[in-house]
Protein backbone atom coordinates (compact mmCIF):
# COMPACT_ATOMS: atom_id res chain seq x y z
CA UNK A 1 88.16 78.01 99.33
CA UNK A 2 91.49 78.58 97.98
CA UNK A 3 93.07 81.81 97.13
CA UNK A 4 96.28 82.58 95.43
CA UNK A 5 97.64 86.11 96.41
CA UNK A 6 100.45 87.69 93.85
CA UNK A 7 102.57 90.51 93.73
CA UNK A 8 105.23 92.11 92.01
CA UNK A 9 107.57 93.80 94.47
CA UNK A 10 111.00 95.32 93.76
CA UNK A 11 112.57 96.49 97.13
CA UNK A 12 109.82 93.71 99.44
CA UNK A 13 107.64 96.70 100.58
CA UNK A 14 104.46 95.36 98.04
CA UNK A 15 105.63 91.64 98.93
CA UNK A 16 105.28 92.09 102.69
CA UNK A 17 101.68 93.78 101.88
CA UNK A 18 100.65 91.00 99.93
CA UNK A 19 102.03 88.68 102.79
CA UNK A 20 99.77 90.71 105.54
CA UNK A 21 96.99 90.26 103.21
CA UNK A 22 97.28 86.29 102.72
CA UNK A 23 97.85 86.14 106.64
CA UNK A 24 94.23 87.79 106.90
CA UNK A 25 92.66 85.40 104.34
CA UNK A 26 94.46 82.54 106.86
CA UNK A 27 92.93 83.54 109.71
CA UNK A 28 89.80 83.54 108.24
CA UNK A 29 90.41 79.90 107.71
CA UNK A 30 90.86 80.24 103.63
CA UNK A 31 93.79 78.06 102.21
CA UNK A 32 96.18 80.37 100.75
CA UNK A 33 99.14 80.00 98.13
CA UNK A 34 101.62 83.03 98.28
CA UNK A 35 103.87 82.91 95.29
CA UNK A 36 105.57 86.05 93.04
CA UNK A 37 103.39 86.35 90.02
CA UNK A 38 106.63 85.48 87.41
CA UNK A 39 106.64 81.62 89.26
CA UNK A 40 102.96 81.10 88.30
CA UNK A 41 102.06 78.78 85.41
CA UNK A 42 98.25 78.53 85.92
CA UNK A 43 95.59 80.35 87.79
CA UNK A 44 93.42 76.70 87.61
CA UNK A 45 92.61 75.58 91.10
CA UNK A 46 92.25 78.88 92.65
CA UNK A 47 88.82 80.16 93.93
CA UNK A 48 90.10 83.75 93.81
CA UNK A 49 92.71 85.85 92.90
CA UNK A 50 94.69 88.42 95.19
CA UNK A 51 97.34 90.83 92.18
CA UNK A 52 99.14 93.58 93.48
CA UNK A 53 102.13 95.45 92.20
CA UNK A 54 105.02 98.14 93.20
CA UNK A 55 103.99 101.03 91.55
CA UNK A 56 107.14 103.04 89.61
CA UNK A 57 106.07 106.37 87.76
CA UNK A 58 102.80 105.02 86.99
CA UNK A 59 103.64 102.07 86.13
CA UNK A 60 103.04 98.23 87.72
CA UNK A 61 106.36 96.60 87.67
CA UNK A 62 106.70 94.19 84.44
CA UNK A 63 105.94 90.53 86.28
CA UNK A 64 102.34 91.71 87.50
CA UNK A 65 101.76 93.49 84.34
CA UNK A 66 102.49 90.10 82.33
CA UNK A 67 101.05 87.91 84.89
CA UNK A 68 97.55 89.91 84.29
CA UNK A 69 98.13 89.87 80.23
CA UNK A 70 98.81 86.12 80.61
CA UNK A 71 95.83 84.92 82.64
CA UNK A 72 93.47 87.43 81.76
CA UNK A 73 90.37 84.69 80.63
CA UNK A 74 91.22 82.96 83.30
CA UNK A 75 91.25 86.11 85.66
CA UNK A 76 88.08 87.22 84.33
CA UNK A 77 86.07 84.02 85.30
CA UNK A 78 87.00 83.92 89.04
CA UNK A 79 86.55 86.88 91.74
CA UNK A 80 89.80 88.85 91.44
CA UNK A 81 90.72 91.60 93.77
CA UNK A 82 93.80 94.10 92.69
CA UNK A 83 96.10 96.58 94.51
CA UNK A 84 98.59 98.88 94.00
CA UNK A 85 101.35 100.12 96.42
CA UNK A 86 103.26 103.50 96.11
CA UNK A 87 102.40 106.76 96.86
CA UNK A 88 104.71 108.10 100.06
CA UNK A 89 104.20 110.85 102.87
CA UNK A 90 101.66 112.24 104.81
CA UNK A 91 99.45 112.56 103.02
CA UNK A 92 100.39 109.85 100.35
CA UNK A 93 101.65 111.42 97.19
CA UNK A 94 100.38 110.68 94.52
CA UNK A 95 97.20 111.01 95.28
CA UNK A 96 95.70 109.50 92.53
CA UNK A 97 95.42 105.67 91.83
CA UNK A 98 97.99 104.16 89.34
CA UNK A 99 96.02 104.65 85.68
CA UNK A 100 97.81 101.16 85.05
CA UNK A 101 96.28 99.53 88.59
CA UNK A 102 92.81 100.87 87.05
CA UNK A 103 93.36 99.70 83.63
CA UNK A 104 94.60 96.38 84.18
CA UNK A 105 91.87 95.74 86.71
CA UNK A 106 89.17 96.41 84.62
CA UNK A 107 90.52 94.13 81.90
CA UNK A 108 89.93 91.40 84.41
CA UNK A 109 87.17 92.52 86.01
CA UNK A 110 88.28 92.51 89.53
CA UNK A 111 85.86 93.53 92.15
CA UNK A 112 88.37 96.07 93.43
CA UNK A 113 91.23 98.36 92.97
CA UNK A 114 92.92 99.59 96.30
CA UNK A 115 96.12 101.65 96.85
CA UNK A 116 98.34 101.03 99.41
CA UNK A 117 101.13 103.80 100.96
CA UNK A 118 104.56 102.09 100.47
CA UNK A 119 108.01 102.26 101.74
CA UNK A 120 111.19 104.58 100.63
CA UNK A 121 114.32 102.76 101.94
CA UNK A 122 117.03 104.73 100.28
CA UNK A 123 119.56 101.82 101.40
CA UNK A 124 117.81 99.09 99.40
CA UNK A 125 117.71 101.81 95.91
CA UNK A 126 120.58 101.50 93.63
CA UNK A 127 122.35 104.68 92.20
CA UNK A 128 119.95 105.53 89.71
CA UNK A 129 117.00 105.14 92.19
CA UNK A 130 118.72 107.11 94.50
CA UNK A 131 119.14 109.89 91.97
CA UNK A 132 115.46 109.78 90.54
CA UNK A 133 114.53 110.13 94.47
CA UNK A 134 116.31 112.94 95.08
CA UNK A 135 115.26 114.99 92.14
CA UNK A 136 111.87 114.43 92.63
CA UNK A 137 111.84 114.82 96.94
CA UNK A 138 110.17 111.64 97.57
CA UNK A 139 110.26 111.20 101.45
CA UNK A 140 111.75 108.46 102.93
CA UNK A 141 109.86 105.86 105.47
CA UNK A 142 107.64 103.36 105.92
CA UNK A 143 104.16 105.26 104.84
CA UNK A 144 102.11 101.66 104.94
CA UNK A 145 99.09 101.46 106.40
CA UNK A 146 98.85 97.83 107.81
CA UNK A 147 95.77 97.73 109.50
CA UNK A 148 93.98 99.12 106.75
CA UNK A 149 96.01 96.62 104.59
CA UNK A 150 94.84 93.55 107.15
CA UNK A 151 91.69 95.32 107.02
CA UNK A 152 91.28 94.48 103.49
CA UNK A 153 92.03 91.31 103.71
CA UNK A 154 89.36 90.34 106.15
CA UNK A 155 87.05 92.77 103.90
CA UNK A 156 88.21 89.87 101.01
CA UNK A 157 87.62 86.54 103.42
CA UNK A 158 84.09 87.87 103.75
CA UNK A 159 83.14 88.36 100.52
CA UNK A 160 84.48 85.01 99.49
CA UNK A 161 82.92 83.25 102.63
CA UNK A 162 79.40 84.48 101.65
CA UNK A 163 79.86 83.84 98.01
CA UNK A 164 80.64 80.24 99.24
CA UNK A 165 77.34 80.37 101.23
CA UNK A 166 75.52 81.61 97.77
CA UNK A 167 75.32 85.24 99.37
């Protein structure tokens, strides 16, 4: 089995989730490529398909969004899981899942959508950022969730081991 996980990440909070997530499908003894979803030519080769993206008022962040658009017949004839990170606090705001997460997964057909908390480190946000932040009250810190994040990953390695076994 081998399983390329993807994701579009613009201050490394959605790049270290997709990194906890291939380090589950590892120890579950899958082969994994990690690579950012703008460095990947061709989807051929993989089993299955990990996408994620940052999520930025609504939107996945432009790499994911044209990764998906780019490989979506190939996306559509492998298992494809998709997630979305963004929403910050206690409880995570906003509540509802990124209409672009849902959209572009269906287009592909992945077997899930999940939405991961992120991370508000006003140190890594440029001016702009900072200013958008404060006007809207986002709170800062790390809202993540990781063993519900590693969680899903094992979720994924058993899925894909029993579809190996014809299950």
């Amino acid at each position: 089995m081998h399983v390329l996980v993807t994701a579009a990440s613009k201050h490394e909070s959605t790049a270290e989730i997709a990194d906890a997530i291939a380090a589950s499908l590892r120890a579950a003894g899958i082969t994994v490529d990690r690579s950012p979803p703008d460095q990947i030519a061709s989807v051929d080769g993989y089993d299955a398909v990990v996408v994620g993206s940052g999520v930025y008022a609504g939107r996945w962040l432009d790499p994911a969004r044209a990764f998906v658009e780019r490989h979506t017949d190939a996306l559509r004839r492998r298992p494809v899981w998709v997630f979305s990170s963004g929403p910050l606090g206690d409880p995570p705001l906003p509540a509802d899942p990124s209409a672009d997460g849902v959209s572009l997964a269906d287009r592909i057909g992945a077997r899930e959508h999940r939405t991961f908390s992120g991370r508000l480190d006003p140190g890594r946000l440029g001016f702009l950022e900072r200013t958008v932040v404060k006007a809207f009250r986002a709170p800062a810190g790390d809202s993540r969730d990781w063993d519900a994040i590693r969680t899903w990953g094992t979720e994924i390695a058993g899925l894909l081991a029993a579809t190996a076994k014809g299950g």
